[in-house]
N, C-alpha and C. Protein backbone atom coordinates (compact mmCIF):
# COMPACT_ATOMS: atom_id res chain seq x y z
N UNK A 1 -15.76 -33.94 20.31
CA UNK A 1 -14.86 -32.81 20.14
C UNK A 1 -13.57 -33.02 20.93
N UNK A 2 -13.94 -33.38 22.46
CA UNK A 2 -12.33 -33.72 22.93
C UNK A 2 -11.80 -34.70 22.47
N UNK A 3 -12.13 -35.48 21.92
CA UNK A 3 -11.55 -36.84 21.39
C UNK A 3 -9.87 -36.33 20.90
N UNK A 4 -10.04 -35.43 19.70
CA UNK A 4 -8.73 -34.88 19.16
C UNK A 4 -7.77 -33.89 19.40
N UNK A 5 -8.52 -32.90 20.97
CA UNK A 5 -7.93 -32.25 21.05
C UNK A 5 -6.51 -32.27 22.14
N UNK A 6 -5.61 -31.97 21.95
CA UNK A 6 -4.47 -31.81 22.73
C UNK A 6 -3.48 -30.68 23.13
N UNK A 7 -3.10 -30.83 24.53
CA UNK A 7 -2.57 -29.48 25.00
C UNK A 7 -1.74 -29.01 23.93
N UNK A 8 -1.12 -27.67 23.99
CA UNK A 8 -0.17 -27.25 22.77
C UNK A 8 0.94 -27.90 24.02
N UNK A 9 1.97 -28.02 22.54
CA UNK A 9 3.31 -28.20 22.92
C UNK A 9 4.16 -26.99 23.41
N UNK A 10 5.19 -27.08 23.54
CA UNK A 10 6.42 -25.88 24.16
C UNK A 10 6.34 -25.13 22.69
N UNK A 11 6.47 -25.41 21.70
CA UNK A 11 6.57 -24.66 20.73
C UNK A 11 5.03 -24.12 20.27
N UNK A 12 4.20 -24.69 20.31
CA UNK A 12 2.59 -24.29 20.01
C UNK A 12 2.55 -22.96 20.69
N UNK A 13 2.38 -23.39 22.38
CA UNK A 13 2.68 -22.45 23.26
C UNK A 13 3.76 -21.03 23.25
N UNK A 14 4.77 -20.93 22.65
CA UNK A 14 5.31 -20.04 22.40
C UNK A 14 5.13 -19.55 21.83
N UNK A 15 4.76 -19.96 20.09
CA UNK A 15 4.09 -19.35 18.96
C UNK A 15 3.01 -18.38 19.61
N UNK A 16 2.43 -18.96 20.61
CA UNK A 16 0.82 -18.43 20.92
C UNK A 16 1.41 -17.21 21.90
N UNK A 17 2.45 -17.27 22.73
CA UNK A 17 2.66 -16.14 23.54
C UNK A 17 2.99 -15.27 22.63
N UNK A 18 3.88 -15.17 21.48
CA UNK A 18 4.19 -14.26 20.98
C UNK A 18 3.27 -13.62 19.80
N UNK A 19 2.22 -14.20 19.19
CA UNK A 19 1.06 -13.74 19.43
C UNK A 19 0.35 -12.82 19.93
N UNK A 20 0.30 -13.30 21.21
CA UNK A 20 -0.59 -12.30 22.47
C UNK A 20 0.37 -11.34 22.59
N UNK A 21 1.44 -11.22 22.76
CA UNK A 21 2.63 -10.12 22.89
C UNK A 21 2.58 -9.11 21.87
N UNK A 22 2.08 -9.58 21.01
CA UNK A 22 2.22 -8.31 19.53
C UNK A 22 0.89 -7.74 19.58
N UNK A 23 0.00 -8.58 20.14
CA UNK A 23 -1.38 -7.47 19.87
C UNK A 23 -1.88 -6.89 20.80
N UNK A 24 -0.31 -6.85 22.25
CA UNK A 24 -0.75 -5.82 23.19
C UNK A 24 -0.82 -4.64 23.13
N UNK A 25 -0.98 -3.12 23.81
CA UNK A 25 -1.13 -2.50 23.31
C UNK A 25 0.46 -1.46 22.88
N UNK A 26 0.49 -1.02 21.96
CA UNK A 26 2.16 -0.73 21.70
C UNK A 26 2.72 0.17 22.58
N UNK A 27 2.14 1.38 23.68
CA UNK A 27 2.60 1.30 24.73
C UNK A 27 3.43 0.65 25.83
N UNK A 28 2.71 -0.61 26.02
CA UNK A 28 2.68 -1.78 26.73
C UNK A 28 4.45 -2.50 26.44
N UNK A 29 4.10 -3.12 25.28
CA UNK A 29 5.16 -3.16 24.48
C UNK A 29 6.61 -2.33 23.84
N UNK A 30 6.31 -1.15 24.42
CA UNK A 30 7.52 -0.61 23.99
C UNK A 30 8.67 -0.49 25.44
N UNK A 31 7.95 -0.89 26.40
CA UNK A 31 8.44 -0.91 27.92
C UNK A 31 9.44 -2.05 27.81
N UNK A 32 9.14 -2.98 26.84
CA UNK A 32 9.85 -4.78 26.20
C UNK A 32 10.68 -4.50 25.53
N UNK A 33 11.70 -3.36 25.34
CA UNK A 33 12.26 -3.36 24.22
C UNK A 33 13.42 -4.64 24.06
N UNK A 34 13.10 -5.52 23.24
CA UNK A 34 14.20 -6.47 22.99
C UNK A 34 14.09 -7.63 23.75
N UNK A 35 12.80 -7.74 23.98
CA UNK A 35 12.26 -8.92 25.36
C UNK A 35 12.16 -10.04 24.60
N UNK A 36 12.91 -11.39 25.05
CA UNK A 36 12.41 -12.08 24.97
C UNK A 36 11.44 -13.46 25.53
N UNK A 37 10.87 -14.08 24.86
CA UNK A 37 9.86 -14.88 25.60
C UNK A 37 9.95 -16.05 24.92
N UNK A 38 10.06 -16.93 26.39
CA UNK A 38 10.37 -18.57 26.06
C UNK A 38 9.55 -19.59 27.16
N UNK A 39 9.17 -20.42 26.56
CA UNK A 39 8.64 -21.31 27.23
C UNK A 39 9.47 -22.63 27.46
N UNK A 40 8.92 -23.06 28.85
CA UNK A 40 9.33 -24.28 29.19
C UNK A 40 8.42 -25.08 30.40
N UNK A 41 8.52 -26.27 30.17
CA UNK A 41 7.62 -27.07 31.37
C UNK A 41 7.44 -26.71 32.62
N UNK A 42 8.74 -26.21 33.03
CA UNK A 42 8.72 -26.08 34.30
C UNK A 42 9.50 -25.47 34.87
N UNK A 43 9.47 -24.29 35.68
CA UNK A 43 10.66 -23.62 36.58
C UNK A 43 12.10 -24.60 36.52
N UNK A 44 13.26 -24.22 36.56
CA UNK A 44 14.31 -24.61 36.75
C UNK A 44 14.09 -24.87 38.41
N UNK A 45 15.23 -26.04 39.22
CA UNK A 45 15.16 -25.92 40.67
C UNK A 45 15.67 -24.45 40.92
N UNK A 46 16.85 -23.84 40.23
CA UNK A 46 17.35 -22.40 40.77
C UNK A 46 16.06 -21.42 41.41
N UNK A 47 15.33 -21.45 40.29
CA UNK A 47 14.57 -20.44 40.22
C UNK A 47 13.24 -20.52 41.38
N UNK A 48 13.03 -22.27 41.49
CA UNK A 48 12.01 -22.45 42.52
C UNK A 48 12.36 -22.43 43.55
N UNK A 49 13.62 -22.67 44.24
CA UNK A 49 14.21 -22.32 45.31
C UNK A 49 14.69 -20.53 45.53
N UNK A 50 14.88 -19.56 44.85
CA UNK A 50 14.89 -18.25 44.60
C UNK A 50 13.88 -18.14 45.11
N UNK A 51 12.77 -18.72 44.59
CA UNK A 51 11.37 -17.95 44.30
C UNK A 51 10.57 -18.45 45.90
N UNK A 52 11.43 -19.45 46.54
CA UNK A 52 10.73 -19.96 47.75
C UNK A 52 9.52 -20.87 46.93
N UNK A 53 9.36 -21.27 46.12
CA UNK A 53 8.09 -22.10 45.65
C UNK A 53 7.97 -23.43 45.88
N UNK A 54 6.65 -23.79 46.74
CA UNK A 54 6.54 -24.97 47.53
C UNK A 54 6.63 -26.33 46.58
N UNK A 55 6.13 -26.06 44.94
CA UNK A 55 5.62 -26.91 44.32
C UNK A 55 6.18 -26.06 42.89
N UNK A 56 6.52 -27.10 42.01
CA UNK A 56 7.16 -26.66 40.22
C UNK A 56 5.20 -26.30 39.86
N UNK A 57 4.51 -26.33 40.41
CA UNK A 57 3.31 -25.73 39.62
C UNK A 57 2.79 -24.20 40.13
N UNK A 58 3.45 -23.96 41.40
CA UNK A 58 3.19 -22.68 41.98
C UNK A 58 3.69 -21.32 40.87
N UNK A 59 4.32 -21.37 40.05
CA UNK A 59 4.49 -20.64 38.84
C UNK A 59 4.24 -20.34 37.76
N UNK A 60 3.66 -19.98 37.22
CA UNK A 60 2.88 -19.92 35.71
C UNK A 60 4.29 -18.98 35.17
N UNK A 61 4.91 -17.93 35.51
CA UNK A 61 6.05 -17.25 34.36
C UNK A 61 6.54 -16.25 35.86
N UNK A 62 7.47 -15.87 34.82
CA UNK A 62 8.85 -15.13 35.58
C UNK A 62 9.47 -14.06 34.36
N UNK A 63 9.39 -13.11 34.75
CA UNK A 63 10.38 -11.94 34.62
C UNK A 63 11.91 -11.74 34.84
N UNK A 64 12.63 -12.04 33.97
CA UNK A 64 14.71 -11.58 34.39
C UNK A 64 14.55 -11.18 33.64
N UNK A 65 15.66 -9.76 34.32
CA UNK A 65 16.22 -8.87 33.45
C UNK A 65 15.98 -7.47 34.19
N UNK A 66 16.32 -6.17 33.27
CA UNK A 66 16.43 -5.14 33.60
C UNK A 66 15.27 -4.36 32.84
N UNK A 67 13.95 -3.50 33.47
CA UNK A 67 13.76 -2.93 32.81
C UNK A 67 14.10 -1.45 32.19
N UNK A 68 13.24 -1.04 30.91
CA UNK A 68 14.12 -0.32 30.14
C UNK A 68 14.09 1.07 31.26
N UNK A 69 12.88 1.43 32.14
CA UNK A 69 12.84 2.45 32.95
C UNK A 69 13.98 2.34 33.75
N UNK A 70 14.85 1.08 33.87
CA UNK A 70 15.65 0.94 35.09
C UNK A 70 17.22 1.02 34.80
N UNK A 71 17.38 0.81 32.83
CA UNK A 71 18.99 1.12 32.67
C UNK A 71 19.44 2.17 32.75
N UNK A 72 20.88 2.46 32.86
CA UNK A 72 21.61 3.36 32.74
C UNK A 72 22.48 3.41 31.81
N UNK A 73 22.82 4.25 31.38
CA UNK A 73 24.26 4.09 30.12
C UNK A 73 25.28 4.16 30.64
N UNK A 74 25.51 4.00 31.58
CA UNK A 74 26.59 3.92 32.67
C UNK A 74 26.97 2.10 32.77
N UNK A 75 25.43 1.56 32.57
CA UNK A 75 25.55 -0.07 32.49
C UNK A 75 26.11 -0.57 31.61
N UNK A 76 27.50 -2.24 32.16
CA UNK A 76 27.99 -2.27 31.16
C UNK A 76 26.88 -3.59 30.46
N UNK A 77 27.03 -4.19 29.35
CA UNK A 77 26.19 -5.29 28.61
C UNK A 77 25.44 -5.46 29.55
N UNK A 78 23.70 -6.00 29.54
CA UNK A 78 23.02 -6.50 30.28
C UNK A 78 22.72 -7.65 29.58
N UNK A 79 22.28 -8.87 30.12
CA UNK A 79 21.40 -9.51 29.78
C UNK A 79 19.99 -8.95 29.30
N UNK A 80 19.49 -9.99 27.88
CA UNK A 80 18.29 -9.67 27.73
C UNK A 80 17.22 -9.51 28.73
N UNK A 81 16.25 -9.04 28.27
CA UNK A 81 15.02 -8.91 29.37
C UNK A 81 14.46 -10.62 28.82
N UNK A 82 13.54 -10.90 29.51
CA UNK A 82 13.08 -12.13 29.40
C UNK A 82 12.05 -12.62 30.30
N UNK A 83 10.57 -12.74 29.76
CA UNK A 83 9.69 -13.73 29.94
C UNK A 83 9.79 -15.05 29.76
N UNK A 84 9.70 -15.70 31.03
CA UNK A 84 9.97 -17.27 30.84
C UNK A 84 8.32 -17.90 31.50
N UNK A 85 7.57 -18.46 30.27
CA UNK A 85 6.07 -19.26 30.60
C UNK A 85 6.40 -20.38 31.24
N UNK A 86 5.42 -20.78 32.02
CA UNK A 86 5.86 -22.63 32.54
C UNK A 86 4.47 -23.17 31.91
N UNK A 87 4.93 -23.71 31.22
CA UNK A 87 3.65 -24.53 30.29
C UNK A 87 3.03 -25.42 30.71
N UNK A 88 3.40 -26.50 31.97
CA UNK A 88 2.30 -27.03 32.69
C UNK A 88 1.59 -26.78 33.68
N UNK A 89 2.17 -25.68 34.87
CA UNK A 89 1.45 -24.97 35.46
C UNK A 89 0.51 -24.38 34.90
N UNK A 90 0.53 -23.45 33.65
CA UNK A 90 -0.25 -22.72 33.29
C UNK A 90 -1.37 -23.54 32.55
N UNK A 91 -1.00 -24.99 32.01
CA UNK A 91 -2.10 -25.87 31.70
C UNK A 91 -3.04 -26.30 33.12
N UNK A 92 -2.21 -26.41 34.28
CA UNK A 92 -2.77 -26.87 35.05
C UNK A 92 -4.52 -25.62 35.37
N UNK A 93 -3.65 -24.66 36.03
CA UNK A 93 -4.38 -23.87 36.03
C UNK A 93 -5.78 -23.31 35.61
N UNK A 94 -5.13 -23.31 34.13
CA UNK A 94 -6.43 -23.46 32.83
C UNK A 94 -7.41 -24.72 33.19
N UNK A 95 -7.12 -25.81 33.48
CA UNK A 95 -7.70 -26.73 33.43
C UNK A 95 -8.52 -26.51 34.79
N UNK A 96 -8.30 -26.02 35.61
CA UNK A 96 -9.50 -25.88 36.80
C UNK A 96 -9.96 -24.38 36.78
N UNK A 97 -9.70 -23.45 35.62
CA UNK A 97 -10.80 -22.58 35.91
C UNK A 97 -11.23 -22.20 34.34
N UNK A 98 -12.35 -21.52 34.46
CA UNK A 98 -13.49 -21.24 32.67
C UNK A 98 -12.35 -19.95 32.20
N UNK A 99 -11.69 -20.28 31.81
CA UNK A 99 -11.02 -18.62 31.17
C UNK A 99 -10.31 -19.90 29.63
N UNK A 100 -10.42 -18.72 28.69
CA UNK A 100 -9.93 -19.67 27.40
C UNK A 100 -8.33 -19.88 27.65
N UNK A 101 -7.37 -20.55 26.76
CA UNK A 101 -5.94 -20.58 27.48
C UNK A 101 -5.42 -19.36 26.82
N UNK A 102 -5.77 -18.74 25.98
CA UNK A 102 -5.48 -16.90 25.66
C UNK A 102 -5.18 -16.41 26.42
N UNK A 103 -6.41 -16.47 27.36
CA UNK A 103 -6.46 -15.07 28.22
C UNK A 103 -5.40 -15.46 29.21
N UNK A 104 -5.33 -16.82 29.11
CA UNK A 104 -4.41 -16.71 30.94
C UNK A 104 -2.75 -16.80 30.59
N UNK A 105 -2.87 -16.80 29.15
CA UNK A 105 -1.14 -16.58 29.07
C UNK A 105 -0.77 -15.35 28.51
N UNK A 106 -2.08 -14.59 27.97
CA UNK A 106 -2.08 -13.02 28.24
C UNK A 106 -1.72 -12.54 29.47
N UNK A 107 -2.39 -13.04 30.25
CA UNK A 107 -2.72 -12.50 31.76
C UNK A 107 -0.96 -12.72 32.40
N UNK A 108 -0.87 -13.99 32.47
CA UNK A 108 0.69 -13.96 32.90
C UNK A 108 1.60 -13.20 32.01
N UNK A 109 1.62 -13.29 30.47
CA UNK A 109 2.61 -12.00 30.29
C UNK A 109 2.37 -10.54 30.69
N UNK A 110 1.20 -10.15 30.87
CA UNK A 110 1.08 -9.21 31.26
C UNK A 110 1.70 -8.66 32.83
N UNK A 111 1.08 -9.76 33.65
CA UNK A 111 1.59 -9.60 35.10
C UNK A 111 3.44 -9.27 35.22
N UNK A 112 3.92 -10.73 34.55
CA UNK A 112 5.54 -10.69 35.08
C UNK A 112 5.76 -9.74 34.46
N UNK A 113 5.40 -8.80 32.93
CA UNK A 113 6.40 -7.68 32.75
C UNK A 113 5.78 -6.45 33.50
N UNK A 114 4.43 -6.49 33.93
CA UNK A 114 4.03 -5.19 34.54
C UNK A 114 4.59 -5.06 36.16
N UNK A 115 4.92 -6.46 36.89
CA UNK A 115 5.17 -6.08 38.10
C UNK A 115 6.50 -5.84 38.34
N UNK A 116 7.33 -6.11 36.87
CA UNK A 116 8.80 -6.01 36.97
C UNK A 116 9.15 -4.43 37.18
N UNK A 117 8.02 -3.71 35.81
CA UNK A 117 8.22 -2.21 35.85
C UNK A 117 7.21 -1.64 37.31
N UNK A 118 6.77 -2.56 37.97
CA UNK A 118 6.44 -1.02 39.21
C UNK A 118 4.79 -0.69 38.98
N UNK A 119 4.48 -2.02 37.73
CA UNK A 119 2.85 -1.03 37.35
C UNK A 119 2.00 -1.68 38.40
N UNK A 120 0.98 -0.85 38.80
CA UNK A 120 -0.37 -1.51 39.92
C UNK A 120 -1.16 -2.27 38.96
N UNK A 121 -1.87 -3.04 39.81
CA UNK A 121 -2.92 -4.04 39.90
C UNK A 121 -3.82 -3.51 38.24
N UNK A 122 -3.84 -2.38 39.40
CA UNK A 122 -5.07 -1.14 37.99
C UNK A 122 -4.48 -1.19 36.83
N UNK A 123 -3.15 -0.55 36.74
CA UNK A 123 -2.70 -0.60 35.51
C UNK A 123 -2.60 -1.74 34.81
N UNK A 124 -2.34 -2.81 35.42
CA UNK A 124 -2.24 -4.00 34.30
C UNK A 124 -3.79 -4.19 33.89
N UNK A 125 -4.57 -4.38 34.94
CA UNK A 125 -5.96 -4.49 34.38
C UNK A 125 -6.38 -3.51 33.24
N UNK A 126 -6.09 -2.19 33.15
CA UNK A 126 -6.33 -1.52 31.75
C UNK A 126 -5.60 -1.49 30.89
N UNK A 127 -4.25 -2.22 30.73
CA UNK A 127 -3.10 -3.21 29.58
C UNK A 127 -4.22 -4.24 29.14
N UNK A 128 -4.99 -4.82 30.19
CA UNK A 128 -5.65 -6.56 29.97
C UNK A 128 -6.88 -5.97 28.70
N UNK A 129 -7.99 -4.50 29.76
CA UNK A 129 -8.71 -4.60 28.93
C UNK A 129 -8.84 -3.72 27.58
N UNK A 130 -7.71 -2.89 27.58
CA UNK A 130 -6.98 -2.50 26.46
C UNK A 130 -6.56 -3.22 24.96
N UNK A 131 -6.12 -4.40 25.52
CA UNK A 131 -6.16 -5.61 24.71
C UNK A 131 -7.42 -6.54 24.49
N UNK A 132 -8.29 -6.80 25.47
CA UNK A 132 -9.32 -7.13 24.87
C UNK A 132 -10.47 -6.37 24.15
N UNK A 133 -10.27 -5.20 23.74
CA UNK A 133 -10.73 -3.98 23.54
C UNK A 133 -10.47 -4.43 21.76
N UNK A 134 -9.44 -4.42 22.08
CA UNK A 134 -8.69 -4.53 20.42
C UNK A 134 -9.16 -6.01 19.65
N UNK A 135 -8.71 -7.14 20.25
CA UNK A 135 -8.76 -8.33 19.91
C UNK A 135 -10.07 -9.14 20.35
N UNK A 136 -10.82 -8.34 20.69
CA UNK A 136 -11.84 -9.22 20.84
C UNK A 136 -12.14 -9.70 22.84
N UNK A 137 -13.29 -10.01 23.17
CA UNK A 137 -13.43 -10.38 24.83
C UNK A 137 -12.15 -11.58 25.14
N UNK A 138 -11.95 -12.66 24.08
CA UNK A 138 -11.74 -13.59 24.08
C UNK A 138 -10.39 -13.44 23.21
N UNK A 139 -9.03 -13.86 23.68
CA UNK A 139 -7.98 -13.97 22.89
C UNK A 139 -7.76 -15.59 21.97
N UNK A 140 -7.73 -15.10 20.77
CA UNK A 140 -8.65 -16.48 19.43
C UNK A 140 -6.38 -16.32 18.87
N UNK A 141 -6.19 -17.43 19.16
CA UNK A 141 -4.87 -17.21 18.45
C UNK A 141 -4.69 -18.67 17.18
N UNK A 142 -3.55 -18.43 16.16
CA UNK A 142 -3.90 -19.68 15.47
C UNK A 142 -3.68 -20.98 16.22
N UNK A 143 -2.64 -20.90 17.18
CA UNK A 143 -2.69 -21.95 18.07
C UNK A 143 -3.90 -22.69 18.40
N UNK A 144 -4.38 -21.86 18.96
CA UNK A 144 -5.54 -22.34 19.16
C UNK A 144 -6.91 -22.99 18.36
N UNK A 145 -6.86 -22.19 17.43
CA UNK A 145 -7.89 -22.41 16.36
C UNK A 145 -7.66 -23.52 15.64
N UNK A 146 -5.82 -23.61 15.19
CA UNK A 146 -6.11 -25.14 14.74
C UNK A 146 -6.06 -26.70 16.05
N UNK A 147 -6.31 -26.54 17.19
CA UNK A 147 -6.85 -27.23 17.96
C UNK A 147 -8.35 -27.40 18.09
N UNK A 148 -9.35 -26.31 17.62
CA UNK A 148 -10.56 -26.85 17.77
C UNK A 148 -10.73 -27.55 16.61
């Protein structure tokens, strides 16, 4: 079985976040208005030096931007909101613990946009099992499926 299988690419991987993003719960999602989400290998140096991060794997994703609880119409243009995945950290990761790679790039979109808006621990955990409620224990995306 491993013989053929291989990590997703930057684009596999994105397909698959946006995926998990649509079958959160539309609550969840309406906090995103106009969010977008992009993947890439690896933190920029800006951002790992911002972030104080010892190592380009100490990051799985990042949150910029403004959330929608936080504009004003007083603001002039903002930048988009934006989830940014790091696709080998988050392989890394996956690779030393039993969680499918669904759940843990659920789990990071969930985190960077919930800690951007202010939500607790709790609350994201009932976003997480809110969504696995819906979709199943296990997040099954086509990404994935055409890898097994």
């Amino acid at each position: 079985m491993w013989t053929t299988l291989k990590a997703p690419s930057l684009a596999e991987m994105e397909s698959m976040a946006h995926e998990i993003f649509e079958a959160l719960p539309a609550r969840f999602r309406e906090l995103c208005e106009g969010l977008i989400i992009r993947v890439d290998d690896f933190p920029t140096d800006d951002v790992l030096d911002e972030m104080n991060a010892e190592s380009e794997f100490d990051l799985l994703g990042l949150f910029q931007g403004t959330g929608v609880p936080f504009r004003s119409h007083d603001d002039i243009a903002l930048l988009p909101n934006m989830v940014w995945l790091y696709r080998r950290p988050i392989l890394d990761y996956w690779a030393e613990h039993e969680e499918a790679l669904g759940n843990v790039v659920r789990h990071v979109l969930i985190h960077e946009i919930g800690h951007h808006f202010g939500l607790s621990d709790d609350d994201m955990a009932e976003i997480e099992a809110d969504a696995e409620a819906e979709t199943g224990t296990e997040v099954a995306t086509e990404a994935e499926s055409e890898t097994e």
